[in-house]
C-alpha atoms as a PDB file:
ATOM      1  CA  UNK A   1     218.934 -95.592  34.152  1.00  0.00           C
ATOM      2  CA  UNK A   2     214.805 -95.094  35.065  1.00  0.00           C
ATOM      3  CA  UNK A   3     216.137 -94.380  38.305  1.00  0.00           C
ATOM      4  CA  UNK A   4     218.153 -91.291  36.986  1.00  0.00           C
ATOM      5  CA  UNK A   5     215.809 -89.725  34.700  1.00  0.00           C
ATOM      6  CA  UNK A   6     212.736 -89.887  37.639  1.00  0.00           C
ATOM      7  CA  UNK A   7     215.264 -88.408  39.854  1.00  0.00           C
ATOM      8  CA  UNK A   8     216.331 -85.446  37.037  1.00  0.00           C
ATOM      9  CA  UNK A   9     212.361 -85.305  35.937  1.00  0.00           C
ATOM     10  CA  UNK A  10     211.256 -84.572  39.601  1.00  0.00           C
ATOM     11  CA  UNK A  11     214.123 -82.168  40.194  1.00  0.00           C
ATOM     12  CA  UNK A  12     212.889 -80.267  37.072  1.00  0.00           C
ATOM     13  CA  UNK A  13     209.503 -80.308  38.759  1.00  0.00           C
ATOM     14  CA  UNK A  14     210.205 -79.239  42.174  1.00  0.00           C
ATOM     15  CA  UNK A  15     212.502 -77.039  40.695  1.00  0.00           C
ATOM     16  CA  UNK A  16     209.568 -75.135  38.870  1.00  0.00           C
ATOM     17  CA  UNK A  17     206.919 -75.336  41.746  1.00  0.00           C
ATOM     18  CA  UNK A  18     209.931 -73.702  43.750  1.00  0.00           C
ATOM     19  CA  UNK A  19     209.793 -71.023  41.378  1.00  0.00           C
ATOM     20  CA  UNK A  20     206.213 -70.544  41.240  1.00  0.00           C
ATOM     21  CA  UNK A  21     205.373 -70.361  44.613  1.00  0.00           C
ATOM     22  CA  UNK A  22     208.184 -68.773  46.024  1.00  0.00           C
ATOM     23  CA  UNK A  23     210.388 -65.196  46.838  1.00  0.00           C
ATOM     24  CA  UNK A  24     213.590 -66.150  47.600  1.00  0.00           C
ATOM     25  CA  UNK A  25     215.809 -63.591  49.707  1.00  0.00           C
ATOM     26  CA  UNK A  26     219.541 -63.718  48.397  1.00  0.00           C
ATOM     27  CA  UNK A  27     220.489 -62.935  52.625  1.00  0.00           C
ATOM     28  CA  UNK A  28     219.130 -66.512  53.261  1.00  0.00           C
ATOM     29  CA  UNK A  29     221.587 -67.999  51.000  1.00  0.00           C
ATOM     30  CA  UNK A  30     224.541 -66.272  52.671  1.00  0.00           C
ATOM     31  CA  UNK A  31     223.459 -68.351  55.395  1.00  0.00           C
ATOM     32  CA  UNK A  32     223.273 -71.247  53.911  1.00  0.00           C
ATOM     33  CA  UNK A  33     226.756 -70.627  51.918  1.00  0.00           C
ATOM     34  CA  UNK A  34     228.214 -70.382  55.370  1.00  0.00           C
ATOM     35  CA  UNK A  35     226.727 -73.363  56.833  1.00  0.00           C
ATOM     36  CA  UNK A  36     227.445 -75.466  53.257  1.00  0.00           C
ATOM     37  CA  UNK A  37     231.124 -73.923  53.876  1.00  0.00           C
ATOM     38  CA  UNK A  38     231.253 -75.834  57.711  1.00  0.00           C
ATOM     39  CA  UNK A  39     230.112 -79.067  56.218  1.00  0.00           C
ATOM     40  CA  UNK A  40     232.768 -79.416  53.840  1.00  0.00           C
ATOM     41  CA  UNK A  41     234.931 -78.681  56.032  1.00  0.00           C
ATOM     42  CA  UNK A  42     233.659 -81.562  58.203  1.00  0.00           C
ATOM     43  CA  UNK A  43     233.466 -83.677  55.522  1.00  0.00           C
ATOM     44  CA  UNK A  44     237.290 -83.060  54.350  1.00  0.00           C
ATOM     45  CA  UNK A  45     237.383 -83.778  58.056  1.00  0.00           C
ATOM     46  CA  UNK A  46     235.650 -87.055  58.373  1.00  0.00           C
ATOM     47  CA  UNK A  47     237.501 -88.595  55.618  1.00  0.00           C
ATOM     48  CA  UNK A  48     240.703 -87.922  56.589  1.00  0.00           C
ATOM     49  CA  UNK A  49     240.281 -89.732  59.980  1.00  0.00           C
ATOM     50  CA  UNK A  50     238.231 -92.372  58.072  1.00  0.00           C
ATOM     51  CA  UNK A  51     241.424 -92.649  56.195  1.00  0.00           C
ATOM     52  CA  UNK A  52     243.939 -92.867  58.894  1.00  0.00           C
ATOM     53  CA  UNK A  53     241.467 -95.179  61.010  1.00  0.00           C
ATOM     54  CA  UNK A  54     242.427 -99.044  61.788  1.00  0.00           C
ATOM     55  CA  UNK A  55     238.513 -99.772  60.873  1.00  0.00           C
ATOM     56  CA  UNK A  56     239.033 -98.799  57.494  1.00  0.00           C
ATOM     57  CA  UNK A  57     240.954-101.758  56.062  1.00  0.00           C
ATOM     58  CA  UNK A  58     238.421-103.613  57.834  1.00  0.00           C
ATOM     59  CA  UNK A  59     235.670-102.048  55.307  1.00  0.00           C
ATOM     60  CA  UNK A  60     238.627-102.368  52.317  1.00  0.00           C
ATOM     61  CA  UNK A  61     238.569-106.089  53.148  1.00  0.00           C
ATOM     62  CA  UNK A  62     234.780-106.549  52.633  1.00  0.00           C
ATOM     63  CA  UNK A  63     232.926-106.898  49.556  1.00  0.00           C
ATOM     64  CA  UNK A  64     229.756-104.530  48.670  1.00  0.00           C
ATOM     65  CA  UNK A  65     226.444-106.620  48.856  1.00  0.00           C
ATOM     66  CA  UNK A  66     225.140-103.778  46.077  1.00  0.00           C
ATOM     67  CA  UNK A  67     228.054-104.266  43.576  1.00  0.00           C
ATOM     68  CA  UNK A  68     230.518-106.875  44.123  1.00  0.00           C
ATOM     69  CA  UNK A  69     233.343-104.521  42.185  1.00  0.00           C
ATOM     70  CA  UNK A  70     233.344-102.116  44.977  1.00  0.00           C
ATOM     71  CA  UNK A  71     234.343-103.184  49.052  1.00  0.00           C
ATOM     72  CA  UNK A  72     232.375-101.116  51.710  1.00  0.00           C
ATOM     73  CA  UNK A  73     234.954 -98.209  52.092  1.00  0.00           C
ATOM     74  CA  UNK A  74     234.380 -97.516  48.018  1.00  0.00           C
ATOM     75  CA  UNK A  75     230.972 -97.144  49.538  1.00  0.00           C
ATOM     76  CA  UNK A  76     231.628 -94.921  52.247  1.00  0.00           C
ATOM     77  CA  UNK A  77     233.997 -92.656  49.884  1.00  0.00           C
ATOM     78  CA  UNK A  78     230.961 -92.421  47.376  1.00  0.00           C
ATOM     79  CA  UNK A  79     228.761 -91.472  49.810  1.00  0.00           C
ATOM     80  CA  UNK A  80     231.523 -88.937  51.473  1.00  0.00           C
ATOM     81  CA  UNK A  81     232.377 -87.642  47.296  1.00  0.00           C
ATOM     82  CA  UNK A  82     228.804 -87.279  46.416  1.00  0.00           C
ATOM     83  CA  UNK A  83     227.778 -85.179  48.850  1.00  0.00           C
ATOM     84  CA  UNK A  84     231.092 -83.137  48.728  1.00  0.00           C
ATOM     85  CA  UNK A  85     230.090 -82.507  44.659  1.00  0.00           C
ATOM     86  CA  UNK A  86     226.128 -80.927  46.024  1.00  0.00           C
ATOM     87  CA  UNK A  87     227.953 -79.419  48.830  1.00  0.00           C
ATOM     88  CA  UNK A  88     230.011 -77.824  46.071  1.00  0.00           C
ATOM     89  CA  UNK A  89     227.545 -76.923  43.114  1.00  0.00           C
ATOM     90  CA  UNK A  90     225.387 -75.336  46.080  1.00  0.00           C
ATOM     91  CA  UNK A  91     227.914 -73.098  47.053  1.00  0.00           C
ATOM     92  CA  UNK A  92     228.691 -72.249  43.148  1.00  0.00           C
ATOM     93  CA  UNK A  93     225.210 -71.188  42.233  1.00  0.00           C
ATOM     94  CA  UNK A  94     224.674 -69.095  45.612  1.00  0.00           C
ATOM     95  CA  UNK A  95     228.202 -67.679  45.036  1.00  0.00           C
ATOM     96  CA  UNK A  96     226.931 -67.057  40.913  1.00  0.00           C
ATOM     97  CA  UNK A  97     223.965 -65.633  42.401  1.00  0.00           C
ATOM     98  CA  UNK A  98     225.313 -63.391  44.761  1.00  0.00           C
ATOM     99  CA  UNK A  99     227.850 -62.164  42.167  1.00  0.00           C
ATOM    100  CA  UNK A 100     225.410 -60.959  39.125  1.00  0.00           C
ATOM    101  CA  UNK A 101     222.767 -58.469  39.583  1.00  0.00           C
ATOM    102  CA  UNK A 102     219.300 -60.047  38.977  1.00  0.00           C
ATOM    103  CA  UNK A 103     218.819 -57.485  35.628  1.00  0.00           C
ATOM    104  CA  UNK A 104     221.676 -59.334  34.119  1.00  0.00           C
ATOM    105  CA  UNK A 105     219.598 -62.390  34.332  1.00  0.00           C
ATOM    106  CA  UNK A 106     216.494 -61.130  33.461  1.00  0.00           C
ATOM    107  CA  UNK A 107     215.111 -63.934  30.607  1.00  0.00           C
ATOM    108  CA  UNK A 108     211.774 -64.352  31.653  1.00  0.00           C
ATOM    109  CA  UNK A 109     209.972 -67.539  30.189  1.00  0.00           C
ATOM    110  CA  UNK A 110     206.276 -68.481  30.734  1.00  0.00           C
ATOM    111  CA  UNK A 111     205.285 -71.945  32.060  1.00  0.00           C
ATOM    112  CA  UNK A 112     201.720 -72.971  32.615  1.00  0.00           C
ATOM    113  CA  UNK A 113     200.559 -69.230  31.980  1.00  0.00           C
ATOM    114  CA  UNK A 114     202.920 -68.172  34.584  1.00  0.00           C
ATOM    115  CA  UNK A 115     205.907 -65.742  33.647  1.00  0.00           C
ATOM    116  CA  UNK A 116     209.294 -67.221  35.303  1.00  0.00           C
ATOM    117  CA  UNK A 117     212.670 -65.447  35.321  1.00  0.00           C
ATOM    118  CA  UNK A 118     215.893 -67.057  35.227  1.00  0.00           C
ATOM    119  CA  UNK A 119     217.033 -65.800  38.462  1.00  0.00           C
ATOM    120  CA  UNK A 120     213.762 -67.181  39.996  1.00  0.00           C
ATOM    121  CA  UNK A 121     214.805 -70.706  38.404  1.00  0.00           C
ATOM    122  CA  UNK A 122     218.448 -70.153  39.557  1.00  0.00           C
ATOM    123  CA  UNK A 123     217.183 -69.232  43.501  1.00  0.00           C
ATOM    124  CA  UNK A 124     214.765 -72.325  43.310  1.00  0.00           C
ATOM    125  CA  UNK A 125     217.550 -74.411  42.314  1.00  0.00           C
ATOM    126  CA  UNK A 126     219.904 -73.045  45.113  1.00  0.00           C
ATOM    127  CA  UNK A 127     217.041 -73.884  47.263  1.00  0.00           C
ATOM    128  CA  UNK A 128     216.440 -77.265  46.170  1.00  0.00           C
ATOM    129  CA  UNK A 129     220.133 -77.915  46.149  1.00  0.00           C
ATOM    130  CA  UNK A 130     220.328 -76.300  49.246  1.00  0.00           C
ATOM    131  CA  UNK A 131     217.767 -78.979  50.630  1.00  0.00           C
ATOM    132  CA  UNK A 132     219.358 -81.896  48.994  1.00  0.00           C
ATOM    133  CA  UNK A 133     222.957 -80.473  50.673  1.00  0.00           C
ATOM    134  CA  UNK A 134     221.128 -80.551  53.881  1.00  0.00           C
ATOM    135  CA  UNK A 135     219.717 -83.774  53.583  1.00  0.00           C
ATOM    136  CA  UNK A 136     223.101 -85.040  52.681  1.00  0.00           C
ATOM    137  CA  UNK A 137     224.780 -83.779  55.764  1.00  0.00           C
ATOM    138  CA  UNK A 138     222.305 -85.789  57.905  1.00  0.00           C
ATOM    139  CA  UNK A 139     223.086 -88.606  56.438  1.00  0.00           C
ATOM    140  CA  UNK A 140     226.472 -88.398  56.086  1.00  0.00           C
ATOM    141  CA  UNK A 141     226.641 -87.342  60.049  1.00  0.00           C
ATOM    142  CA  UNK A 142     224.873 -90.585  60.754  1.00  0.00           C
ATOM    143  CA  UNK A 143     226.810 -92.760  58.484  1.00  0.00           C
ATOM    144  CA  UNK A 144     230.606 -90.881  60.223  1.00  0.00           C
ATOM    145  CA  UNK A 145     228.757 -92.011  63.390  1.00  0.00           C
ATOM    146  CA  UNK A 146     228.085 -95.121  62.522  1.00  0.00           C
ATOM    147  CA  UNK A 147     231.348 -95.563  61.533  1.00  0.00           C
ATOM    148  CA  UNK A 148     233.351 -94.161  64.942  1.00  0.00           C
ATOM    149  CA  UNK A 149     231.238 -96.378  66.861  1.00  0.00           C
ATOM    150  CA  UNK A 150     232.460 -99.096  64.703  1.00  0.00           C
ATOM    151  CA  UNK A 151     236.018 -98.163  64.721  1.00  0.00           C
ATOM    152  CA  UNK A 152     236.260 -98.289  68.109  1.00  0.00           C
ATOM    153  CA  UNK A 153     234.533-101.786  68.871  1.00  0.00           C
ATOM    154  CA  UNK A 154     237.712-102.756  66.598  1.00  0.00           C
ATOM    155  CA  UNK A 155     240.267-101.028  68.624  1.00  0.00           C
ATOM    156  CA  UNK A 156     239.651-103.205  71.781  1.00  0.00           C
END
C-alpha cells in the first residue's frame, strides 16, 4: 500500500515539474500514438504465441516465488496486461488531446506562484505516460525474449 501511494505521489510530482518546465508540441504525440499503436499490436502479438507455446504450461506448472497464489505465466500475463492498460490510457489522453482545442481546456490553476493550465497538466501527463509506455515496452521486449529463448531450450 506505501508502495502505491509513493508511486501516485511521485507521478503527481513529475507530473507538475513536466508542466512547469516544459512546451509540449501536440505533432510529437502523433508520433508517439503511432509508435504506442505498434506496441500493442506486438503485445496482442506476443501473447498469443505465448499462449499457443509448449513452454507455457511449463510456467502454468510453477509456482510464483512473489505470491504463491499465482504460477509464473499469471506473472508473465500481468506483466503483458499491465503494460497493455498504459499502452492504452496513453493513447486515450493523446487521442483526448488531439480531439479538443486547447481553449476548451483552458482552467488555469497556480502552483508554487506559477500559473498551470489544464492542457499543460494533460500534455505532461501524456508525456509521463508516454515515458512509462516506453519503459514498459523495453521490458516487456526483454521479458518475450527471455521467454522464446526459453521455449525453445524446451522444444529439443
Amino acid at each position: 500500500m506505501l508502495k502505491k501511494i509513493l508511486l501516485i505521489a511521485f507521478s503527481i510530482v513529475v507530473i507538475l515539474i513536466f508542466s512547469l518546465m516544459t512546451n509540449i508540441n501536440n505533432k510529437a504525440f502523433d508520433v508517439v500514438a503511432t509508435f504506442l499503436s505498434t506496441t500493442t499490436g506486438f503485445t496482442i502479438t506476443a501473447l498469443s504465441i505465448i499462449a499457443t507455446s509448449p513452454f507455457s504450461k511449463n510456467l502454468y506448472d510453477q509456482e510464483s516465488k512473489k505470491d504463491n497464489s499465482k504460477t509464473l505465466l499469471h506473472e508473465l500475463v500481468d506483466k503483458f496486461r499491465v503494460s497493455m492498460m498504459l499502452f492504452i490510457a496513453t493513447i486515450s489522453l493523446i487521442i483526448f488531446l488531439n480531439l479538443f482545442p486547447e481553449n476548451y481546456i483552458a482552467t488555469t490553476i497556480t502552483i508554487f506562484k506559477n500559473k498551470i493550465t489544464t492542457i499543460e497538466i494533460l500534455k505532461s501527463t501524456a508525456l509521463y505516460f508516454s515515458i512509462l509506455s516506453l519503459i514498459s515496452f523495453l521490458i516487456l521486449f526483454i521479458t518475450f525474449s527471455k521467454f522464446v529463448i526459453k521455449s525453445g531450450k524446451s522444444i529439443k
